[in-house]
N, C-alpha and C. Protein backbone atom coordinates (compact mmCIF):
# COMPACT_ATOMS: atom_id res chain seq x y z
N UNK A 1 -20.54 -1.63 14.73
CA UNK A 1 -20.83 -2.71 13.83
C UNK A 1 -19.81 -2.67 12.70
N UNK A 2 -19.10 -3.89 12.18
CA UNK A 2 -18.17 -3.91 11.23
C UNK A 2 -18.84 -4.49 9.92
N UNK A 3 -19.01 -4.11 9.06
CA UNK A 3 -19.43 -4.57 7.77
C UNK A 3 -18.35 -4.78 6.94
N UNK A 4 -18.68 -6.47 6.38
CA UNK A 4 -17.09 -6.36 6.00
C UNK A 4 -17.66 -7.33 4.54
N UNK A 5 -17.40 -7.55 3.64
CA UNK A 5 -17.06 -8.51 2.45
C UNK A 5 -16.48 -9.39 2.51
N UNK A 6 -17.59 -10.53 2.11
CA UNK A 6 -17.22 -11.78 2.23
C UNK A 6 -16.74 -12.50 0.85
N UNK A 7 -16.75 -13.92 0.46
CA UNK A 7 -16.83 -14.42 -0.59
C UNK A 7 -18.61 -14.19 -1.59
N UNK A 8 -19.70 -14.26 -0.86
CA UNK A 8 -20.65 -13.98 -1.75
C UNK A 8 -21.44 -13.64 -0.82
N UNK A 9 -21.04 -12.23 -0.06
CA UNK A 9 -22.18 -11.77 1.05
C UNK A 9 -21.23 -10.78 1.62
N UNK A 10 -21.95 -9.79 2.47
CA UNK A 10 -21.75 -8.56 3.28
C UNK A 10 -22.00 -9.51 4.66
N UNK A 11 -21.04 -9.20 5.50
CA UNK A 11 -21.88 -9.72 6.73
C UNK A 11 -21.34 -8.40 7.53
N UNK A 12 -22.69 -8.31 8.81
CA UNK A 12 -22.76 -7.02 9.53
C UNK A 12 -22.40 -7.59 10.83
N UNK A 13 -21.57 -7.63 11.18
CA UNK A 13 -21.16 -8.36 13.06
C UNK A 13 -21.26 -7.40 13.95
N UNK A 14 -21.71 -7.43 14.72
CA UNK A 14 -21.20 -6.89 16.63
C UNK A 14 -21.28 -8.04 17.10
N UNK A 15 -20.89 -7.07 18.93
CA UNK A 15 -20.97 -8.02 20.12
C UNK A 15 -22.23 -7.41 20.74
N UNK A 16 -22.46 -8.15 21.76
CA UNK A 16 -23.80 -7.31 22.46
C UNK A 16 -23.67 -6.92 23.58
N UNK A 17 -24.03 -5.94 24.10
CA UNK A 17 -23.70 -4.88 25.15
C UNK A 17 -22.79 -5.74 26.30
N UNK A 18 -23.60 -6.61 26.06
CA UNK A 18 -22.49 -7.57 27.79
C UNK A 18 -21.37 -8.45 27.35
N UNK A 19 -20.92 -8.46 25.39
CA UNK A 19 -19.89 -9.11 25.42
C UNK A 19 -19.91 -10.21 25.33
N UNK A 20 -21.18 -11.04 25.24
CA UNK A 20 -21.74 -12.61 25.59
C UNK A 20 -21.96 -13.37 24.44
N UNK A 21 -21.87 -12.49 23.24
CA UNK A 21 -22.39 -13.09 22.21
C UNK A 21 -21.84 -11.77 20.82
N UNK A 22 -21.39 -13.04 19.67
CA UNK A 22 -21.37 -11.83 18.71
C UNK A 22 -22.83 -12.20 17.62
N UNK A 23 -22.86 -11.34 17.29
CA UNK A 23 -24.24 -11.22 16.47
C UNK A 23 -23.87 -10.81 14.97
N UNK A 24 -24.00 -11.25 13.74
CA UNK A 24 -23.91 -11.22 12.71
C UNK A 24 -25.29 -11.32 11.89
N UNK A 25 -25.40 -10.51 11.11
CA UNK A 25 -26.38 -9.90 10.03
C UNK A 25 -25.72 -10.01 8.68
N UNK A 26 -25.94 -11.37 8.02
CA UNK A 26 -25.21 -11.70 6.49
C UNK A 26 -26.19 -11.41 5.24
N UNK A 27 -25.76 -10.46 4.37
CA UNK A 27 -26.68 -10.07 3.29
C UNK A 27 -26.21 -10.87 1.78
N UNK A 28 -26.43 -12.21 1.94
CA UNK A 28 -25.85 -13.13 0.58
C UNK A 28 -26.19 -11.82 -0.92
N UNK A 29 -25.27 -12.10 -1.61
CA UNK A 29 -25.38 -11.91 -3.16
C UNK A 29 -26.80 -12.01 -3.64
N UNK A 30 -27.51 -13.28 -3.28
CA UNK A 30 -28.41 -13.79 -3.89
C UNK A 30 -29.79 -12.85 -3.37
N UNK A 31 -29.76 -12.06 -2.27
CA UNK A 31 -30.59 -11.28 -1.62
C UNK A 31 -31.07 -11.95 -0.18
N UNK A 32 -30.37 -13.01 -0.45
CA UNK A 32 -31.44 -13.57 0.80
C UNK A 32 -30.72 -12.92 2.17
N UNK A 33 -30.88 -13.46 3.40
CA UNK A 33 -30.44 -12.19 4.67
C UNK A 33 -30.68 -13.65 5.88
N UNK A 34 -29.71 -13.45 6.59
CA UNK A 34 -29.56 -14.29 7.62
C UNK A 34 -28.82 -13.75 8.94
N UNK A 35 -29.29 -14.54 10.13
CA UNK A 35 -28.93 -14.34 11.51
C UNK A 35 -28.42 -15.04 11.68
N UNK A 36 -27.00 -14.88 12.24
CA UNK A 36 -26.08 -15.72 13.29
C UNK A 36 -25.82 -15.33 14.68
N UNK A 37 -25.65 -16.55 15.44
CA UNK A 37 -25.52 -15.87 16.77
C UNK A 37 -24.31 -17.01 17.74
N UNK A 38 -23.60 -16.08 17.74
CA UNK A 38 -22.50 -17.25 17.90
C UNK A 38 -22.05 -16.53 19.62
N UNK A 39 -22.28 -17.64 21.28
CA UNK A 39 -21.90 -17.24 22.36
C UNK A 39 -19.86 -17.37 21.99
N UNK A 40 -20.10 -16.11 23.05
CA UNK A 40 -18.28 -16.25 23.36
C UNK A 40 -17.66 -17.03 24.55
N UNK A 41 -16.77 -17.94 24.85
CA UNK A 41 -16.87 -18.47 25.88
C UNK A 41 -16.84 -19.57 26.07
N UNK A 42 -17.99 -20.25 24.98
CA UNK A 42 -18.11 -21.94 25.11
C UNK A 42 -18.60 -22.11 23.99
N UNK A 43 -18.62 -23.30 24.30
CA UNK A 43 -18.69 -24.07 22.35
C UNK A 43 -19.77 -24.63 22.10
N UNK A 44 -20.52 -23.75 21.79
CA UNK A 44 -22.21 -24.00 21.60
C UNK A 44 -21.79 -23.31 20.19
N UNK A 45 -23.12 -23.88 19.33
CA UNK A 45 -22.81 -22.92 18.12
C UNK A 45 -24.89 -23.02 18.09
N UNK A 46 -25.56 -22.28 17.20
CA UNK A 46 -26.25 -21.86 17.09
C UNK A 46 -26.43 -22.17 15.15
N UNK A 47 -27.56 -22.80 14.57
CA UNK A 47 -27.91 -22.71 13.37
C UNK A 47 -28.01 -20.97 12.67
N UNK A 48 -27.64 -20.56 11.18
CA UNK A 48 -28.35 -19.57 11.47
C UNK A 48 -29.93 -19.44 10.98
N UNK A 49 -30.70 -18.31 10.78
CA UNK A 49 -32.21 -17.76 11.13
C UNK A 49 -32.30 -17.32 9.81
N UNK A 50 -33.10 -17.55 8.77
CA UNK A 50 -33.14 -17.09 7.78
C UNK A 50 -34.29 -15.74 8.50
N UNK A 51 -33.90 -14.51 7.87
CA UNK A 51 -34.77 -13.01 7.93
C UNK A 51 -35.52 -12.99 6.41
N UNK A 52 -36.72 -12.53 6.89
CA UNK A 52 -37.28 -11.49 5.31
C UNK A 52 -36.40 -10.53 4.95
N UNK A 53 -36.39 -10.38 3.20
CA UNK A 53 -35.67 -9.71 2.58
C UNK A 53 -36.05 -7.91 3.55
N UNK A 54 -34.90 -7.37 3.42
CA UNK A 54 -35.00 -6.12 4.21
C UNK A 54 -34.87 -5.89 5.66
N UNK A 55 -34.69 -7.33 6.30
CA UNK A 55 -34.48 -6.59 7.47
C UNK A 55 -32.88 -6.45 8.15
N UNK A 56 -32.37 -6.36 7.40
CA UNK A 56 -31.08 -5.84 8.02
C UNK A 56 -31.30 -4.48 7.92
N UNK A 57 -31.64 -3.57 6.36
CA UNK A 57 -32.03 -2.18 6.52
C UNK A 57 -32.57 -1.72 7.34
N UNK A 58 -33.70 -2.25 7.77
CA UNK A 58 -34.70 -2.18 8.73
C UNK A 58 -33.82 -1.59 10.27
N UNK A 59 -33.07 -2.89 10.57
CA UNK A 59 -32.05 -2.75 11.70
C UNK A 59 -30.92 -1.81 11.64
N UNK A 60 -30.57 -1.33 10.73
CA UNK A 60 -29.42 -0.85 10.60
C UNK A 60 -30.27 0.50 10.26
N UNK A 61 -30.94 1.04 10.02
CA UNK A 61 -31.52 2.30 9.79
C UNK A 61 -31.37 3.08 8.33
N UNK A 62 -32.17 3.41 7.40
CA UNK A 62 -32.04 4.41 6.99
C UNK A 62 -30.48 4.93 6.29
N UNK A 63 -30.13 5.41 7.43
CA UNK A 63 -28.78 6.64 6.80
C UNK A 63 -27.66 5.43 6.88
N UNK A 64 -27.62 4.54 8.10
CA UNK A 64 -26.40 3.18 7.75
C UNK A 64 -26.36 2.63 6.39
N UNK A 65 -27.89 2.21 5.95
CA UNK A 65 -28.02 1.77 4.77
C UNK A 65 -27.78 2.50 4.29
N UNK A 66 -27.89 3.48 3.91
CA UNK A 66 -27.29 4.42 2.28
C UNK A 66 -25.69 4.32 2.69
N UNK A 67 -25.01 4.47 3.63
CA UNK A 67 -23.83 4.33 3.49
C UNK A 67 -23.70 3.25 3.55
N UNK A 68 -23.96 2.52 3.86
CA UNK A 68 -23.86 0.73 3.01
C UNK A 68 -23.77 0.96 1.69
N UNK A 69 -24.49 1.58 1.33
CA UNK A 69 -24.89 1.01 -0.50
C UNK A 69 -23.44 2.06 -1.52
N UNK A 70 -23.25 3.51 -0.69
CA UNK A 70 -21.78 4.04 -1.63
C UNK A 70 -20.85 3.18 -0.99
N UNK A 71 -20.67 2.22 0.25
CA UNK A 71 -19.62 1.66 0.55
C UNK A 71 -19.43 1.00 -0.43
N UNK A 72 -20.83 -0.25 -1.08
CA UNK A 72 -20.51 -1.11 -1.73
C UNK A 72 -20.06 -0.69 -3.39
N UNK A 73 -20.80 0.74 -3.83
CA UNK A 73 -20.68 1.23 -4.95
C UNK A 73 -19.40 1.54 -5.16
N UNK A 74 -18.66 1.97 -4.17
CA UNK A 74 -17.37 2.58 -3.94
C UNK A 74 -16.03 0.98 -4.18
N UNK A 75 -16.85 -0.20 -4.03
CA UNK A 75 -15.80 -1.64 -3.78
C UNK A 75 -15.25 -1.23 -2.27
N UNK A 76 -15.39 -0.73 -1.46
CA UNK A 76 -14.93 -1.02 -0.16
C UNK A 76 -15.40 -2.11 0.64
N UNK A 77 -14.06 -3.01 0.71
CA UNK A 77 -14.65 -3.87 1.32
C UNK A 77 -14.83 -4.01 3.15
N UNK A 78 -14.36 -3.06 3.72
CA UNK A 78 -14.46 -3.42 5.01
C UNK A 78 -14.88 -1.65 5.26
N UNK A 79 -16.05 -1.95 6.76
CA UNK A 79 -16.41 -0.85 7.04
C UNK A 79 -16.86 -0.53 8.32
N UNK A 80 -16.30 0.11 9.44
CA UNK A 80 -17.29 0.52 10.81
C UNK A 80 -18.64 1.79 10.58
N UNK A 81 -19.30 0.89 11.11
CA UNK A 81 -20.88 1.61 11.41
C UNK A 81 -21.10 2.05 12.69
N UNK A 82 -21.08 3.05 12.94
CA UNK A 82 -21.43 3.49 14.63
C UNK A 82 -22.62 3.18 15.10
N UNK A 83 -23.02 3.04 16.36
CA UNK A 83 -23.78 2.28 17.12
C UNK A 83 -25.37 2.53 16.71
N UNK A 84 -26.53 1.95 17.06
CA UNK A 84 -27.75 2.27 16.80
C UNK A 84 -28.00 3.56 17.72
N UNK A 85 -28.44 4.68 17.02
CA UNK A 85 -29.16 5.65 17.63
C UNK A 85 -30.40 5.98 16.87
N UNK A 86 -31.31 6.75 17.07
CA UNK A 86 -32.73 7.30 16.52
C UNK A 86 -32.34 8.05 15.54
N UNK A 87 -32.90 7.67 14.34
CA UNK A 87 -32.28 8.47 13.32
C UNK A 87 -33.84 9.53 13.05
C-alpha cells in the first residue's frame, strides 16, 4: 500500500490481488474518509463511498496507523506500507 500526500488528504492506494482494480482509502484534512475504486482496463469509473470516521485505521491496523501518524509528524510525504497481516 502507498500512502502518499495529496493537496488536502492522505490517500492510501493498492491494487487487488488479481490486478483488476486499484483501491484507494483517502483521509481528507477535514477528517472525513472515503473509498475509491477505480477498474484497470476499461473506462468505467466508480463514484466514491463515503466511510465512518476511523475506518481506514481500522483497515490498515494498529501498528500501520501509528506509522502513519510519525510519517505525517515527520512531513513525509510519500510512504510504502507492507501488506495486511494479523497484527
Amino acid at each position: 500500500m502507498l500512502v502518499k500526500r495529496l493537496d488536502h488528504a492522505y490517500e492510501f492506494g493498492s491494487m487487488t490481488n488479481d490486478g483488476a482494480f486499484m483501491v484507494s482509502l483517502t483521509l481528507h484534512d477535514d477528517g472525513t474518509e472515503t473509498l475509491s475504486t477505480m477498474p484497470l482496463g476499461c473506462k468505467v469509473a466508480y463514484a466514491p463511498l463515503n466511510l465512518k470516521k476511523g475506518t481506514i485505521k481500522m483497515t490498515i491496523g494498529k501498528g500501520r496507523w501509528a506509522n502513519f501518524l510519525r510519517m505525517k509528524e515527520m512531513g513525509i510525504t510519500t510512504m510504502f506500507v507492507d501488506r495486511h497481516s494479523r497484527e
